[in-house]
Protein backbone atom coordinates (compact mmCIF):
# COMPACT_ATOMS: atom_id res chain seq x y z
CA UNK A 1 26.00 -84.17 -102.42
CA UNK A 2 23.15 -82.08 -103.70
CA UNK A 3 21.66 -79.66 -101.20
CA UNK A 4 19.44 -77.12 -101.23
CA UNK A 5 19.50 -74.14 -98.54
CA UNK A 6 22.18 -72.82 -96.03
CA UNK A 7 25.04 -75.39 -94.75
CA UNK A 8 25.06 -73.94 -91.54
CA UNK A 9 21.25 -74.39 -90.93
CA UNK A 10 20.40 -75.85 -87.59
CA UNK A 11 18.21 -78.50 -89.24
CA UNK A 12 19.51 -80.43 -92.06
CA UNK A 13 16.77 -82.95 -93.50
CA UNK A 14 18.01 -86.02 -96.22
CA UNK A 15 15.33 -86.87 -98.30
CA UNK A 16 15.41 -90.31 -99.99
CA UNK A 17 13.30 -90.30 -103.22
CA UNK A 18 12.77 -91.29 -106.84
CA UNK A 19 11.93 -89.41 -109.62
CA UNK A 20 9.38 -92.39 -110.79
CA UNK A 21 7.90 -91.84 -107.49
CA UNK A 22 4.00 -90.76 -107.58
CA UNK A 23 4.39 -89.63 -104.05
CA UNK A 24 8.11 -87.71 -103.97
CA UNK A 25 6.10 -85.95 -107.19
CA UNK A 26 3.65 -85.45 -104.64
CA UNK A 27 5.03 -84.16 -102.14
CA UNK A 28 7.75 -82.00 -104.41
CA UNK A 29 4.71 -80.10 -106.15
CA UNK A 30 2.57 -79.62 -102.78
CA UNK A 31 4.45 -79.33 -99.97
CA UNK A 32 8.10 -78.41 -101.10
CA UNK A 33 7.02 -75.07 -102.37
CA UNK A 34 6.01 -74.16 -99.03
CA UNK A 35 8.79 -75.83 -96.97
CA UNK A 36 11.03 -73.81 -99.24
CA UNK A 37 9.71 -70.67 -98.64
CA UNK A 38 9.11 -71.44 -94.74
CA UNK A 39 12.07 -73.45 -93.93
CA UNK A 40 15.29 -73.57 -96.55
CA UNK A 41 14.48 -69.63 -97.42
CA UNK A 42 15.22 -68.33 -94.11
CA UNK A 43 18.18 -69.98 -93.26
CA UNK A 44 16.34 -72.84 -90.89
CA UNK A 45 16.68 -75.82 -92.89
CA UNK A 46 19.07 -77.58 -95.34
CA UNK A 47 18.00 -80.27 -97.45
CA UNK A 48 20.29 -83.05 -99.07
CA UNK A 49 19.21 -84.88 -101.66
CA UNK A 50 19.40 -88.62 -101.83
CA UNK A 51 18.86 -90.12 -104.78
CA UNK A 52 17.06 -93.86 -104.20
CA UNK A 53 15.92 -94.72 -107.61
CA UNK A 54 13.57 -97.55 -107.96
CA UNK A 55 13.72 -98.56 -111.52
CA UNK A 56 15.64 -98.38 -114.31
CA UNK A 57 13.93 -94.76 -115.38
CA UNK A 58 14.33 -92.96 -112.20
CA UNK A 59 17.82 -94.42 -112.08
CA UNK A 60 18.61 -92.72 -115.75
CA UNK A 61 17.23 -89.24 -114.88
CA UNK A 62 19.27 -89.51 -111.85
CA UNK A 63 22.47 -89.97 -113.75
CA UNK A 64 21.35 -86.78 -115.91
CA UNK A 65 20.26 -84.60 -112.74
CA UNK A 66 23.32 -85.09 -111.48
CA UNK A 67 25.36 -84.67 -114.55
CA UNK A 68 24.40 -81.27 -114.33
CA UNK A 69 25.72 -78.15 -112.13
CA UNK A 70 24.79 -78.17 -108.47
CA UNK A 71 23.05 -74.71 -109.07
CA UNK A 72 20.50 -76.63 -111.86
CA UNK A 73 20.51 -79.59 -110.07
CA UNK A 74 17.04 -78.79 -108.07
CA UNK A 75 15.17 -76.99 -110.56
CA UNK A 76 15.79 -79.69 -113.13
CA UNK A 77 14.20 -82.29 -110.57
CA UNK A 78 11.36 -80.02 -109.85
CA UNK A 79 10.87 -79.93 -113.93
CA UNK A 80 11.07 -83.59 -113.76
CA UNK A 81 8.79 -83.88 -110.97
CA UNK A 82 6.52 -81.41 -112.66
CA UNK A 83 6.52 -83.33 -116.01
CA UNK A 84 6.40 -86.79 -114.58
CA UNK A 85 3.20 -88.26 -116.31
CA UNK A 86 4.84 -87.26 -119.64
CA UNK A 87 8.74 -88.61 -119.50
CA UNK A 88 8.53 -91.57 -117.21
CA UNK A 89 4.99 -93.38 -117.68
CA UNK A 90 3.04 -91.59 -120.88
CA UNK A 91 2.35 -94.31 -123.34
CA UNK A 92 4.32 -94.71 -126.79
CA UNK A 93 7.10 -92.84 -126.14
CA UNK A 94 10.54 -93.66 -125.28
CA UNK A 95 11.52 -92.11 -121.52
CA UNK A 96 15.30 -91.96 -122.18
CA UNK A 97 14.01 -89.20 -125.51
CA UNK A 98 12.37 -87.84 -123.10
CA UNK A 99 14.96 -87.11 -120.25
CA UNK A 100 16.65 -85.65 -123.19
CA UNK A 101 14.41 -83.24 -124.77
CA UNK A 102 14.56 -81.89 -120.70
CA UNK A 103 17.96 -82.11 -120.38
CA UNK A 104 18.06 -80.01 -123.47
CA UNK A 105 16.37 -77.54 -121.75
CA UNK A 106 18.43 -77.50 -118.92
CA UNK A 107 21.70 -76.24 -120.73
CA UNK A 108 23.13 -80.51 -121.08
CA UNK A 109 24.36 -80.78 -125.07
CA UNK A 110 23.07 -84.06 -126.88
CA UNK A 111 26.91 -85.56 -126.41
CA UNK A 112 27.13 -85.23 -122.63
CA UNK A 113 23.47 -86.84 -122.75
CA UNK A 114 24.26 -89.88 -124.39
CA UNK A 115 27.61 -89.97 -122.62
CA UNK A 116 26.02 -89.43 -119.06
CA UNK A 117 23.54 -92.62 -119.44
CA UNK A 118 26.57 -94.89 -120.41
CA UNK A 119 28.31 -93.47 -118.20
CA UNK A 120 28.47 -96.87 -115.24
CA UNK A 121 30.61 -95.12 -113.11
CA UNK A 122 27.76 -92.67 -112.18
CA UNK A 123 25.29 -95.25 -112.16
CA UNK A 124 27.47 -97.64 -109.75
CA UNK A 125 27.87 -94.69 -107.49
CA UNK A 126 23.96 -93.75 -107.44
CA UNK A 127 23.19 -97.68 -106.60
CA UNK A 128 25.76 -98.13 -103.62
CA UNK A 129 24.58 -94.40 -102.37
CA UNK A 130 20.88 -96.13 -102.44
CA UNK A 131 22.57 -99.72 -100.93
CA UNK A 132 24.33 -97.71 -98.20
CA UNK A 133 20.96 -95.78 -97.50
CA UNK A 134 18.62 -98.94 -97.24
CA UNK A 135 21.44 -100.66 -94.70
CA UNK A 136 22.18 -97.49 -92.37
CA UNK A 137 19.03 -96.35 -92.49
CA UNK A 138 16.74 -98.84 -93.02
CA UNK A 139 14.86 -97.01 -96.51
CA UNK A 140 12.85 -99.26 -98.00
CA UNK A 141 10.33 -96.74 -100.02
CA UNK A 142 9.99 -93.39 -100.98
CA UNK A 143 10.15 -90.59 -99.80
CA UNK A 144 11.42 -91.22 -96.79
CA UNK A 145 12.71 -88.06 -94.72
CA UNK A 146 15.85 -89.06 -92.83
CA UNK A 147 16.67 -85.76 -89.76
CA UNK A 148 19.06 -86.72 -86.63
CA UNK A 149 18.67 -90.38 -87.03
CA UNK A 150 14.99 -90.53 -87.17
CA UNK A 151 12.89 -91.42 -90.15
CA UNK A 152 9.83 -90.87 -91.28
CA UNK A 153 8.61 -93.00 -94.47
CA UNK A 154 6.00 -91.61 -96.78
CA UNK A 155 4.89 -88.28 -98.23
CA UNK A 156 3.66 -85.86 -95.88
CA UNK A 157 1.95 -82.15 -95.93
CA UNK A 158 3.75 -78.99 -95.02
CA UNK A 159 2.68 -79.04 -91.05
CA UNK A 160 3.23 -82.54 -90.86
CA UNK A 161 6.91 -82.18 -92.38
CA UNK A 162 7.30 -79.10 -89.62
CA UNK A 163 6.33 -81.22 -86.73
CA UNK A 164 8.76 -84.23 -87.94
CA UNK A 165 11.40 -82.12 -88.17
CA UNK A 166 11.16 -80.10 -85.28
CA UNK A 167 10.56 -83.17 -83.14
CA UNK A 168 13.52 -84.92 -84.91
CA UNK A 169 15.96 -82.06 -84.39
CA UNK A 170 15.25 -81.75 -80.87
């Protein structure tokens, strides 16, 4: 799993999304900064990522996110997130150059690129993680914020993220 924030936090928030996702961009670039600094920070919250891609794209920079080291793991989805418009939907380019030119940046050599998109192990385990997810838990779109068994489907602002997950955690 990739996490983000202490493991012994008292609230510990999944969050289902894909990185082809207009609103997990969203919501990463708006409201994350803040629940970061207000939440994971202090000690409060711990976030596990889920990945849920829904196309072939967000599947691929999956497989490269999580190719990488747990440590560059979030920062390289926040650069994705950050750059989405220009690897996953600009016009006349090819996304898969793309993911690479970030991956680049990110420390991954050409070689463990090209062998981390072939690589159908990875990408069998990132499609039964986002099976398992839509049967448990019911996700059907993203993001969808998953805290003690309760759900909440769409992207939201920083006090409306506070008052799921306080209200979720009990």
């Amino acid at each position: 799993p990739r996490t983000l924030g202490r493991p012994d936090a008292a609230i510990k928030v999944t969050e289902f999304f894909s990185l082809t996702c207009t609103h997990c961009a969203a919501f990463q670039r708006g409201t994350f900064p803040q629940v970061k600094a207000q939440l994971i920070d202090p000690g409060k919250l711990e976030l596990i990522y889920h990945d849920f891609p829904l196309d072939k794209v967000a599947l691929m920079a999956a497989m490269v996110a999580r190719a990488l080291t747990p440590e560059r793991y979030e920062p390289f989805i926040t650069a994705l997130f950050a750059t989405q418009d220009r690897w996953a939907f600009a016009r006349n380019i090819t996304p898969a150059d793309e993911l690479e030119k970030l991956a680049l940046l990110a420390g991954m050599s050409h070689e463990t690129f090209q062998a981390t998109i072939a690589n159908h192990q990875l990408r069998q385990f990132i499609l039964q993680e986002s099976e398992q997810a839509e049967a448990q838990y019911h996700v059907d779109s993203t993001p969808t914020f998953l805290c003690n068994g309760k759900t909440h489907a769409g992207e939201l602002s920083y006090d409306a993220f506070a008052k799921f997950v306080t209200q979720a955690a009990g």
